[in-house]
Protein backbone atom coordinates (compact mmCIF):
# COMPACT_ATOMS: atom_id res chain seq x y z
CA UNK A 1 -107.76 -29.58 -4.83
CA UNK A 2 -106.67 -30.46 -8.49
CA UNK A 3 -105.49 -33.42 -8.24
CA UNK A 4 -104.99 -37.17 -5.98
CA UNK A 5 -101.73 -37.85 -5.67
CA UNK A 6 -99.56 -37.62 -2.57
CA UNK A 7 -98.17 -34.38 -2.94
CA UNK A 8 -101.77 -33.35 -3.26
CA UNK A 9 -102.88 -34.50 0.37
CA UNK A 10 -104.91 -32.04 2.36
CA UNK A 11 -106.69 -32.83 5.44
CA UNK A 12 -109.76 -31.49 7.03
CA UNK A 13 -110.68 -31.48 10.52
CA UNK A 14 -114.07 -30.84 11.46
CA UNK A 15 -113.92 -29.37 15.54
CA UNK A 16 -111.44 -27.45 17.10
CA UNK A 17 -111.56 -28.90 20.36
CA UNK A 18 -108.79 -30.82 22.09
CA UNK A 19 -108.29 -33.48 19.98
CA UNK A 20 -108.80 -31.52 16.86
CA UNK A 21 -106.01 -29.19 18.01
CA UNK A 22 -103.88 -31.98 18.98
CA UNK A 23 -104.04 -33.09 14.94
CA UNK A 24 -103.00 -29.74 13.97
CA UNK A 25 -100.85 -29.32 16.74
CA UNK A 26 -98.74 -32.82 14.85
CA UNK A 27 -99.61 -31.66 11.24
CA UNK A 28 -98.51 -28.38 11.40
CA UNK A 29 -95.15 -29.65 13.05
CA UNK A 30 -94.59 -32.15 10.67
CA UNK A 31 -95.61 -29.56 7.41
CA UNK A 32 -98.78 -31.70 6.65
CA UNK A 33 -101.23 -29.28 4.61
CA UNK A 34 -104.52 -29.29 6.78
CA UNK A 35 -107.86 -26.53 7.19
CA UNK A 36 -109.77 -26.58 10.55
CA UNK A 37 -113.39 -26.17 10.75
CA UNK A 38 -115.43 -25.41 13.47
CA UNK A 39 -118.84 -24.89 14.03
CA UNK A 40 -118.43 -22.05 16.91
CA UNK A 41 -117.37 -18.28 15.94
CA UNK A 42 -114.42 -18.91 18.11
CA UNK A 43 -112.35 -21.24 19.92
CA UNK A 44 -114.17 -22.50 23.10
CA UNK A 45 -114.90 -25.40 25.64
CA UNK A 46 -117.72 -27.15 27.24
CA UNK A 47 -116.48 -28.20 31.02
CA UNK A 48 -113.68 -26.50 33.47
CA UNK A 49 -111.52 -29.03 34.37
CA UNK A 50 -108.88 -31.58 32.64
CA UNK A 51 -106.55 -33.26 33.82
CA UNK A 52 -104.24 -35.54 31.70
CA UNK A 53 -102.27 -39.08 32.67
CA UNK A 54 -98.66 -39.86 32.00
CA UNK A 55 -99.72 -41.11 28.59
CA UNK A 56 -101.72 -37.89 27.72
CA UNK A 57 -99.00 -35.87 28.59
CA UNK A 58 -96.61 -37.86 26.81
CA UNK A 59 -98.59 -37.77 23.85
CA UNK A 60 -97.83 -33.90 23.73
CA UNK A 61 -94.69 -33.89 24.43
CA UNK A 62 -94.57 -35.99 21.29
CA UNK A 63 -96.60 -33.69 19.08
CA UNK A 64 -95.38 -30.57 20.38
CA UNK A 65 -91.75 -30.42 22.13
CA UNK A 66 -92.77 -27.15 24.01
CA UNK A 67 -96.19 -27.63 24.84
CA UNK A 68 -94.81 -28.99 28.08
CA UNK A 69 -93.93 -26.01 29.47
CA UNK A 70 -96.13 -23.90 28.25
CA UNK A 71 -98.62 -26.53 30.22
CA UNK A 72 -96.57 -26.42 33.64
CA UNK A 73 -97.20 -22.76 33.41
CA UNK A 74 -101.33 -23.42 33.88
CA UNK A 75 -101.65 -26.75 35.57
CA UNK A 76 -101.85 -27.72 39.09
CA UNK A 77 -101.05 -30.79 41.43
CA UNK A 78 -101.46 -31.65 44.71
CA UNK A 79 -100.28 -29.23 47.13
CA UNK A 80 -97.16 -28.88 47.55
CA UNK A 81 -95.76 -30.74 50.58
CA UNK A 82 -98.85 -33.44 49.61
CA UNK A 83 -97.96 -36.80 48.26
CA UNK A 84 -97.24 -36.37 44.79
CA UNK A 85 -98.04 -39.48 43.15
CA UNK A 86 -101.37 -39.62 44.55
CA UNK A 87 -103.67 -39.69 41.81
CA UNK A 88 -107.29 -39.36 43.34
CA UNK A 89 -107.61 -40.05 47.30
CA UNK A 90 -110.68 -42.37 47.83
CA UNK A 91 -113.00 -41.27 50.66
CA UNK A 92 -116.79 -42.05 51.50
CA UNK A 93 -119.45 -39.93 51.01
CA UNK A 94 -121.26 -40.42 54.14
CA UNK A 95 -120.49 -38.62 57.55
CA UNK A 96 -117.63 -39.01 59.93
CA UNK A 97 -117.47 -38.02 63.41
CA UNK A 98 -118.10 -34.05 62.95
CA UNK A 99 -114.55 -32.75 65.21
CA UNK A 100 -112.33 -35.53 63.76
CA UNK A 101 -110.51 -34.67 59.94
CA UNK A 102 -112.94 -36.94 57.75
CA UNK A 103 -109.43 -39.18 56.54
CA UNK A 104 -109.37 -40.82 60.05
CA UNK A 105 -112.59 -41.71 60.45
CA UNK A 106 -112.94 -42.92 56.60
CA UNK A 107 -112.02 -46.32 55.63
CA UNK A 108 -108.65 -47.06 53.54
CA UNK A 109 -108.19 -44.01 50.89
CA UNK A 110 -107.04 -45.08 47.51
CA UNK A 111 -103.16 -44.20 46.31
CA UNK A 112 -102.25 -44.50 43.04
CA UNK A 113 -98.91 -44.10 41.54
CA UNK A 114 -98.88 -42.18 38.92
CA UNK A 115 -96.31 -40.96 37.94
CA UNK A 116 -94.18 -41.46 34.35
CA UNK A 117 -91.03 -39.10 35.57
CA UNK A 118 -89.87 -38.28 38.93
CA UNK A 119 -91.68 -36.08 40.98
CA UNK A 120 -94.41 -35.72 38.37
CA UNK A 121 -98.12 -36.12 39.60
CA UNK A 122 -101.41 -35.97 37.23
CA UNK A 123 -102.09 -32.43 36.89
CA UNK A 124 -105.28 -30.42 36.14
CA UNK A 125 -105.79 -27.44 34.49
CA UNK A 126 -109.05 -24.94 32.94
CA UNK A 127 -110.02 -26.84 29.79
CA UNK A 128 -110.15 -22.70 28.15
CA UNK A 129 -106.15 -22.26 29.48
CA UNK A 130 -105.22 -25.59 27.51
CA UNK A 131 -106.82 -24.38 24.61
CA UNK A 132 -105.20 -20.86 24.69
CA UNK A 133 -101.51 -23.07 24.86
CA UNK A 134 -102.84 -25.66 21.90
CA UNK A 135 -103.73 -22.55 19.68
CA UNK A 136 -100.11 -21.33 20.13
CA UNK A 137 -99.04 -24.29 17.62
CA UNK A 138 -101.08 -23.66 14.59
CA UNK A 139 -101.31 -21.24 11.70
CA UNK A 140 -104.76 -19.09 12.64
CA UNK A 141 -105.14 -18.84 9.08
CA UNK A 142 -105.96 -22.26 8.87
CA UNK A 143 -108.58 -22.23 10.95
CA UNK A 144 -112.52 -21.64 9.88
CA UNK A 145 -114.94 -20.25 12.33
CA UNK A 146 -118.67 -20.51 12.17
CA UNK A 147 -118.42 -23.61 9.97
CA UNK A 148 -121.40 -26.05 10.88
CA UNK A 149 -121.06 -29.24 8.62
CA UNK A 150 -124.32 -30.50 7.53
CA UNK A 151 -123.49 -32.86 4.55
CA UNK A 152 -120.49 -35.10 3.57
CA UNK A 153 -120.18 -36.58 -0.12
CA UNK A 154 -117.55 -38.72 -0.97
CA UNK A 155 -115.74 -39.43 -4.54
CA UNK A 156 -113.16 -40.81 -6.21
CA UNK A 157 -110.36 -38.79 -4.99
CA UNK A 158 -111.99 -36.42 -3.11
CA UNK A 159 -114.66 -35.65 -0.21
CA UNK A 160 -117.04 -32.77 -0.05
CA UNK A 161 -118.30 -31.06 3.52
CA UNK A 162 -121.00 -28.87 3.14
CA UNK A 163 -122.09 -25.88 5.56
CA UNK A 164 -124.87 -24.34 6.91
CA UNK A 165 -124.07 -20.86 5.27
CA UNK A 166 -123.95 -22.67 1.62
CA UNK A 167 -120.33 -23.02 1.61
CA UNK A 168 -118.22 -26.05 0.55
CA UNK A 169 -115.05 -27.28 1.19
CA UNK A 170 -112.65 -29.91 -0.52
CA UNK A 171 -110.12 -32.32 1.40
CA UNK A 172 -108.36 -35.63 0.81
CA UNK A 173 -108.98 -36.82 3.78
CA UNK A 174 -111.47 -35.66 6.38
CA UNK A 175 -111.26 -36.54 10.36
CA UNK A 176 -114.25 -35.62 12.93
CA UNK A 177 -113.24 -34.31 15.84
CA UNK A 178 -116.42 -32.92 15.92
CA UNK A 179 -117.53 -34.57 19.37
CA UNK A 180 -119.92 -36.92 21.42
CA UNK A 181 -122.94 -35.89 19.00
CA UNK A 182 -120.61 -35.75 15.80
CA UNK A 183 -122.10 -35.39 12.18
CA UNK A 184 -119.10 -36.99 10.71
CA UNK A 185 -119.97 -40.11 12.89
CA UNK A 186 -122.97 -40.77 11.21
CA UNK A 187 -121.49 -40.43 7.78
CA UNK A 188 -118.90 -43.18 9.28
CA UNK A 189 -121.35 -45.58 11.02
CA UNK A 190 -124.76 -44.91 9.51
CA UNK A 191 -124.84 -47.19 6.48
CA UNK A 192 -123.33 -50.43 8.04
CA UNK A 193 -123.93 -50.01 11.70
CA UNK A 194 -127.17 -47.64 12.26
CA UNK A 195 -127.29 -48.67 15.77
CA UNK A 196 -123.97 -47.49 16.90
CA UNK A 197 -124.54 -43.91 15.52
CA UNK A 198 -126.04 -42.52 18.77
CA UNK A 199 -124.17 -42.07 22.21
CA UNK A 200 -125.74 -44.62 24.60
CA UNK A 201 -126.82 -42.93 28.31
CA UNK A 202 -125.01 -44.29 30.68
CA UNK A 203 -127.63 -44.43 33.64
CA UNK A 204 -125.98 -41.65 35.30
CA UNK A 205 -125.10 -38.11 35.62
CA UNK A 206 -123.69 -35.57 37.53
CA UNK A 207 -123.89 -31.70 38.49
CA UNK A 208 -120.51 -29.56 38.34
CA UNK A 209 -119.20 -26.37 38.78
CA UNK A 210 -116.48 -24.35 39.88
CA UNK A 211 -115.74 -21.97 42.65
CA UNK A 212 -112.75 -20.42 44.26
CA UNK A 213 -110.85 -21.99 46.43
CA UNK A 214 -111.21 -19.89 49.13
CA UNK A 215 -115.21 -20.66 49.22
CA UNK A 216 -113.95 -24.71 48.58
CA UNK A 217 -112.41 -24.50 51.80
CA UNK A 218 -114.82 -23.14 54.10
CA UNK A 219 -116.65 -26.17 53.53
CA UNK A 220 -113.93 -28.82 53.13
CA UNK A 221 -110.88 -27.55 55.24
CA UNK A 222 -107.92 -29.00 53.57
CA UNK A 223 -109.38 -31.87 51.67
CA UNK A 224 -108.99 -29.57 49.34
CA UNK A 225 -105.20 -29.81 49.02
CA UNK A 226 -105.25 -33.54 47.22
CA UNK A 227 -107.64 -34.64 44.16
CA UNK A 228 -110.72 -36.88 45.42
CA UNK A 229 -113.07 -39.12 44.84
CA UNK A 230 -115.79 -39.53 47.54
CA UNK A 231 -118.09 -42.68 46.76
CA UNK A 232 -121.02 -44.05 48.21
CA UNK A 233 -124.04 -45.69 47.14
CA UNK A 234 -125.45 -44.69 43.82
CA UNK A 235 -123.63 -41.09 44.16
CA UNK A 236 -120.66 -40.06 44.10
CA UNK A 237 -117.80 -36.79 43.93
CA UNK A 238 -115.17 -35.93 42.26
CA UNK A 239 -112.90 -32.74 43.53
CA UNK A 240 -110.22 -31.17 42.63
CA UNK A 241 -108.02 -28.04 42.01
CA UNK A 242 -107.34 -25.89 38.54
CA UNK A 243 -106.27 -22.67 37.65
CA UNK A 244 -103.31 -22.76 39.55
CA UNK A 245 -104.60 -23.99 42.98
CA UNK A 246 -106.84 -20.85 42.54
CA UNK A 247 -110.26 -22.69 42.06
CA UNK A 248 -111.72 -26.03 42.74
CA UNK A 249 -113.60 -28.14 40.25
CA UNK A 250 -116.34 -30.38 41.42
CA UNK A 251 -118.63 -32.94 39.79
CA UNK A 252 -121.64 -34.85 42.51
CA UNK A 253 -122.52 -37.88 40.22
CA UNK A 254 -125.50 -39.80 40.74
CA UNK A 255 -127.08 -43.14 39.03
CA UNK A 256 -130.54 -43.02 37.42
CA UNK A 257 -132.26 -46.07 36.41
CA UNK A 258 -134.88 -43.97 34.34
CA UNK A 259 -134.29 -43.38 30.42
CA UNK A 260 -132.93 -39.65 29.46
CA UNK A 261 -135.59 -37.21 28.51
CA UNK A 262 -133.90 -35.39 25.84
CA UNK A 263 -132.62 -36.58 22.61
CA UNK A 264 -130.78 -34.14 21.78
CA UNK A 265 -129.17 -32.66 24.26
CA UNK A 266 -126.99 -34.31 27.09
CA UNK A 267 -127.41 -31.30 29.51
CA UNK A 268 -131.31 -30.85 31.17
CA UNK A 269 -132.56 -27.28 33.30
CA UNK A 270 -134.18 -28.53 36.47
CA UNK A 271 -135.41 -26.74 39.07
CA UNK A 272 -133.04 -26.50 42.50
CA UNK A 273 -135.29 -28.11 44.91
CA UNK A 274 -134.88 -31.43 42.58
CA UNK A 275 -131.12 -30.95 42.54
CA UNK A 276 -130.85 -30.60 45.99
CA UNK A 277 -133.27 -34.07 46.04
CA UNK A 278 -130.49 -35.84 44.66
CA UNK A 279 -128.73 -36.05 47.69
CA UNK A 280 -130.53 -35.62 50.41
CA UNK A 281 -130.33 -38.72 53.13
CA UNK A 282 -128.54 -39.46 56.31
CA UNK A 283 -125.69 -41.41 53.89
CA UNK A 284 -124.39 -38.05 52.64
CA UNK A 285 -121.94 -35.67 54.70
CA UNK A 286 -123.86 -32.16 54.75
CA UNK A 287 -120.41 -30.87 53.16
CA UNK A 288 -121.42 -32.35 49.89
CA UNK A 289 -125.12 -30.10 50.21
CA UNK A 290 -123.57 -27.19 50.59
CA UNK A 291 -121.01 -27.70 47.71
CA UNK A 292 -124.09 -28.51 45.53
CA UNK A 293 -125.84 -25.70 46.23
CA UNK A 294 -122.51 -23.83 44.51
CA UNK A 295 -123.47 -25.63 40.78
CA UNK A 296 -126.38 -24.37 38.37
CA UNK A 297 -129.35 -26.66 38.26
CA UNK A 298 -128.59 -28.62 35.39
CA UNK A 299 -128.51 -32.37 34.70
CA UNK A 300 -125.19 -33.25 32.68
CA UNK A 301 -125.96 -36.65 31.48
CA UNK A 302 -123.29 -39.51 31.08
CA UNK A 303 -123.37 -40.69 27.83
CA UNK A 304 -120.77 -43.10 25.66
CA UNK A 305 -119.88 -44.79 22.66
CA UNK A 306 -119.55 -48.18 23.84
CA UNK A 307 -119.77 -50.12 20.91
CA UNK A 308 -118.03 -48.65 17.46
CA UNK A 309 -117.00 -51.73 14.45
CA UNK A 310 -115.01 -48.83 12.88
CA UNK A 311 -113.05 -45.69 13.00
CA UNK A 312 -113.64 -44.97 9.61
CA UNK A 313 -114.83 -45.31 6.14
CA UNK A 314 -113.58 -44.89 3.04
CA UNK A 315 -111.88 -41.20 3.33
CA UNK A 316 -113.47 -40.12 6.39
CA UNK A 317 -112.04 -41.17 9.74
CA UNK A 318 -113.37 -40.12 13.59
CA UNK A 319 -111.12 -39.19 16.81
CA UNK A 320 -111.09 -38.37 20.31
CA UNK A 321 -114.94 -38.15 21.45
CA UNK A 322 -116.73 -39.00 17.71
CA UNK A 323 -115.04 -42.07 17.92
CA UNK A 324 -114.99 -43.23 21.87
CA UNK A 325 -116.72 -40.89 24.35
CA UNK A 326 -116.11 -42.27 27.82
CA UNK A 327 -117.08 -41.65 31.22
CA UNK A 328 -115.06 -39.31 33.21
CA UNK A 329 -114.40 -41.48 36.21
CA UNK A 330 -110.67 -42.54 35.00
CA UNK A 331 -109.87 -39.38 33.86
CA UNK A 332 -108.52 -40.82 30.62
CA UNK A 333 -110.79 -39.92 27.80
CA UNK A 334 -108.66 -36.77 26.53
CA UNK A 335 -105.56 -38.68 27.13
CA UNK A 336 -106.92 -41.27 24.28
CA UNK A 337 -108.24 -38.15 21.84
CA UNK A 338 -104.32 -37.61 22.18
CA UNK A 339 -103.31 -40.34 21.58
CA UNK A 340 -105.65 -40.51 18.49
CA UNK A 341 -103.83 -37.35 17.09
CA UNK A 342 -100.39 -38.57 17.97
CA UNK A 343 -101.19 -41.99 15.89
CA UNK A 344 -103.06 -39.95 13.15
CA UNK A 345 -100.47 -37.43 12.42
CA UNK A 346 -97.54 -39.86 12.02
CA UNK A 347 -99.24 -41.92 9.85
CA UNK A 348 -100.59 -38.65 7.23
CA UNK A 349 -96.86 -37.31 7.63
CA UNK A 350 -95.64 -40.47 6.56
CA UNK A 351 -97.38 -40.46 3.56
CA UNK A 352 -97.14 -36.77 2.75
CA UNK A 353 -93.56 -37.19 2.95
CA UNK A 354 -93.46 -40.70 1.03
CA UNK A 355 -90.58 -40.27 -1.70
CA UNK A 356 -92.81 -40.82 -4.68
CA UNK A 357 -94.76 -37.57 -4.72
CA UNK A 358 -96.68 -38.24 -7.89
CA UNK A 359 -97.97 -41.67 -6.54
CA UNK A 360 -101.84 -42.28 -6.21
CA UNK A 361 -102.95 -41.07 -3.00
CA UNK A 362 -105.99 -43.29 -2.52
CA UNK A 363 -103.81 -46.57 -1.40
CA UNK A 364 -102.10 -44.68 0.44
CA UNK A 365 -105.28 -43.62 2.49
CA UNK A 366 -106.37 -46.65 2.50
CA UNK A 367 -103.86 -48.11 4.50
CA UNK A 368 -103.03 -45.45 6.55
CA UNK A 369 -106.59 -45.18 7.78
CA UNK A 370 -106.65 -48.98 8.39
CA UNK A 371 -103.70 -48.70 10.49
CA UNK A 372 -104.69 -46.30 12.25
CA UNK A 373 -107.75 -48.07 13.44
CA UNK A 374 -105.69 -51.37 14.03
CA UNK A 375 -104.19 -49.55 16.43
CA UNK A 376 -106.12 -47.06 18.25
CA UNK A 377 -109.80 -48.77 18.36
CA UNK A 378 -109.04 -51.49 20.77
CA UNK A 379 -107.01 -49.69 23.08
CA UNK A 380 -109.42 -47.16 22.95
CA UNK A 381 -112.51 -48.81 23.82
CA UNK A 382 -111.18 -50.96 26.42
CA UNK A 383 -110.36 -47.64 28.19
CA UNK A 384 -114.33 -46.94 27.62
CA UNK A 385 -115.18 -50.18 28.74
CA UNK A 386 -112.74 -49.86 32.23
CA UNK A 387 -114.76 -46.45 32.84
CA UNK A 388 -118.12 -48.19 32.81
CA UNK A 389 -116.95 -50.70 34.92
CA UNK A 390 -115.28 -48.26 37.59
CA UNK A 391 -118.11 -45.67 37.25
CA UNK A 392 -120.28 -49.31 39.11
CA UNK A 393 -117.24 -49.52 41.73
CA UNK A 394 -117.51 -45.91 42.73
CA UNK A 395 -121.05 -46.06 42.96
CA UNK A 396 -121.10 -49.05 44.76
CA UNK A 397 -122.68 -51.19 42.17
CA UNK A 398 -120.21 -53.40 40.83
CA UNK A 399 -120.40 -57.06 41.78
CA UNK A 400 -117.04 -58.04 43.31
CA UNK A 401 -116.25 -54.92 45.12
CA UNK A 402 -119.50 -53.81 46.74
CA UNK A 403 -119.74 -51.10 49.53
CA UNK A 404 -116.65 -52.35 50.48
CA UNK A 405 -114.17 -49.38 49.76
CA UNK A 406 -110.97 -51.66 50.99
CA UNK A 407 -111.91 -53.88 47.71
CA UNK A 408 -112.44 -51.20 45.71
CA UNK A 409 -109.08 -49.82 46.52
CA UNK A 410 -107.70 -53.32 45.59
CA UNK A 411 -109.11 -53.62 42.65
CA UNK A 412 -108.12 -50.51 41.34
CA UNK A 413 -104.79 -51.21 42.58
CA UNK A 414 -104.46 -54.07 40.19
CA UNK A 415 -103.21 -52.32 36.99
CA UNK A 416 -106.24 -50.74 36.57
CA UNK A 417 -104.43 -47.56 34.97
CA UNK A 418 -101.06 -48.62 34.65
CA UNK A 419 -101.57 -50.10 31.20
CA UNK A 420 -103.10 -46.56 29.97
CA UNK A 421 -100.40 -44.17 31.93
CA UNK A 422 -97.62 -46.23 31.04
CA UNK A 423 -98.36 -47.53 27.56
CA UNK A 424 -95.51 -47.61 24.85
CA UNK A 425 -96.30 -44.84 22.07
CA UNK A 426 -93.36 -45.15 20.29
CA UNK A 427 -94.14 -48.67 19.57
CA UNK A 428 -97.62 -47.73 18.68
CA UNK A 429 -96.05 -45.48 16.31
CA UNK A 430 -93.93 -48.02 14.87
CA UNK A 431 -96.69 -50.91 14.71
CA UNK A 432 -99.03 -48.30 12.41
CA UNK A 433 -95.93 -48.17 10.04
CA UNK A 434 -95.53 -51.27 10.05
CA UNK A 435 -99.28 -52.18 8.96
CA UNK A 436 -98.97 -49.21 6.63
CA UNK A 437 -95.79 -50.50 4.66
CA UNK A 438 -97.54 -54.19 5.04
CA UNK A 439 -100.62 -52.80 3.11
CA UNK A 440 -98.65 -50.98 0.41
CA UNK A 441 -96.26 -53.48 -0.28
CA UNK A 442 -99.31 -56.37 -0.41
């Protein structure tokens, strides 16, 4: 960098997960000058499946015209000839009557609509498939491998990441996508808000894996064909199919009222007996044993952000997971990384492309970054919030709905996702220029 004027702006994004991507993905379509770094040697994932609502998808369609197709190409629905604008099917967890299909003898299974075009259900796909698509839509050459940040200075004009292997790098701006344990959110958060820094455990946890689909159905039949969540008192599952209807992902959740054991790490070895523990009792169909048995003995613990006063500081600014990591149970936490990057990259290309190209950059910044977190940190972490809240329903802990799965059903029912499926972008879009031209023109 020479210089801090628009025409000068270069943006760094630490992690090349999905939200990172998603940035590049909508800087390198609008011409925004941008280097990615990421701490791995190449582009990976932690987790099989993702899935993404009608907003999520929308979101790419919006950053990337063709990633939609490229996307139809690896996802999968419910089977064909299955409703297809079934989002999850509720079930319980305990046993039915063992010759009669486990739907009849359940109580009322939970439909929601959700679908944002005809026809369209929320679709799933191998978290390593998405990434191979993303990939497609940025220069390689602008990607850094084996880049662990370890220091972040800030001047006038400027901010400074430093690496593990001695190197340094120069951006105007620099956004951490770096994840649930991100560096750059302690840069953000540390001086003003210590306390928010760390992800908070969220009393729970789960055990996942993934196994063919053939093996899925030997022990569920064709529960398989339609996504599901089985609840039930303190534990819980979560099924459903990737790859093309070729494998099944799984996650068996369970609540813990006992503090996590590691600090730095959300993921804990334990032996297989104590896995198997976890669900033992008369309350749990035997199916859900033997799919357990299928996943490694590890703990993955729960963890979120659920309280964050800012987005960002100065020149540095956090998305997707840095900035709100939420529970799985709504399946919405990418969707909002996208939406992050959709927000983000309008508002840098709108100030890359400003028509005074010798302006001072550093109002521009300024504003941009403080519209961007006008807009994206309440949504945001009233999706977190809604995922804490439904992680108690499914695990039969929450207050008004009980054991009683008809009044969970209800609840959920009651625009509990159609204000993040169905959410209008565009005029997200338009209110961050808005608050960006109100700023400048103060």
């Amino acid at each position: 960098m020479s210089g801090d004027t628009i025409r000068d702006l270069h943006v760094a994004i630490v992690g090349a997960g999905i939200g990172g991507l998603a940035l590049a993905m909508g800087l390198e379509k609008k011409g925004v000058p941008y280097t990615i770094y990421e701490a791995a040697p190449e582009f990976s994932v932690v987790g099989a499946g993702i899935g993404f609502g009608p907003n999520g998808d929308l979101a790419l369609d919006m950053l990337q015209e063709g990633f939609r197709a490229e996307y139809e190409k690896v996802c999968v629905g419910n089977k064909p000839g299955e409703p297809q604008d079934i989002y999850y099917e509720g079930m319980l967890l305990q046993p039915g009557p063992p010759k009669i299909r486990p739907q009849k003898c359940l109580s009322l299974p939970i439909h929601v609509k959700a679908s944002y075009r005809s026809g369209t259900d929320v679709e799933q796909a191998h978290r390593h498939a998405v990434l191979e698509i993303m990939t497609k839509y940025i220069s390689v050459e602008k990607v850094r491998f084996s880049k662990t940040l370890v220091g972040i200075q800030q001047y006038a004009g400027k901010v400074i990441l430093k690496f593990a292997d001695g190197d340094t790098a120069e951006a105007s701006i620099l956004v951490g996508a770096d994840g649930i344990k991100s560096m750059v959110r302690k840069h953000v958060l540390g001086p003003l808000y210590p306390s928010q820094v760390e992800p908070v455990y969220a009393d729970s946890y789960c055990y996942r894996g993934v196994i063919p689909i053939s093996v899925a159905r030997e022990i569920f039949g064709d529960l398989t064909d339609v996504a599901k969540m089985f609840v039930g008192d303190k534990r819980c599952c979560i099924t459903y199919m990737i790859s093309k209807g070729e494998e099944f992902n799984f996650l068996l959740c369970a609540l813990d009222d006992r503090p996590w054991e590691l600090k730095n790490s959300v993921s804990q070895k334990i032996s297989h007996e104590a896995m198997m523990a976890d669900f033992e009792g008369p309350e749990v169909d035997q199916r859900f044993r033997r799919l357990l048995r299928k996943a490694r003995p590890v703990k993955w613990g729960f963890f979120h952000h659920r309280y964050t006063s800012t987005y960002y500081r100065d020149r540095v600014v956090l998305l997707g997971d840095s900035a709100h990591a939420s529970l799985p149970f709504q399946a919405a936490g990418a969707g909002q990384g996208l939406e992050d990057s959709l927000i983000l990259s309008n508002l840098l290309a709108r100030i890359y492309h400003a028509p005074d190209q010798s302006a001072a950059l550093a109002p521009y910044i300024s504003a941009g970054l403080a519209a961007y977190d006008a807009i994206r940190r309440p949504r945001a972490q009233k999706q977190l919030e809604r995922a804490y809240e439904m992680s108690h329903m499914l695990h039969f802990q929450h207050p008004e709905t009980g054991k009683t799965i008809d009044k969970i059903a209800s609840k959920l029912q009651k625009q509990w996702f159609d204000w993040i499926w169905f959410h209008d972008l565009n005029g997200d879009i338009d209110a961050a220029f808005h608050k960006l031209d109100e700023a400048l023109n103060a």
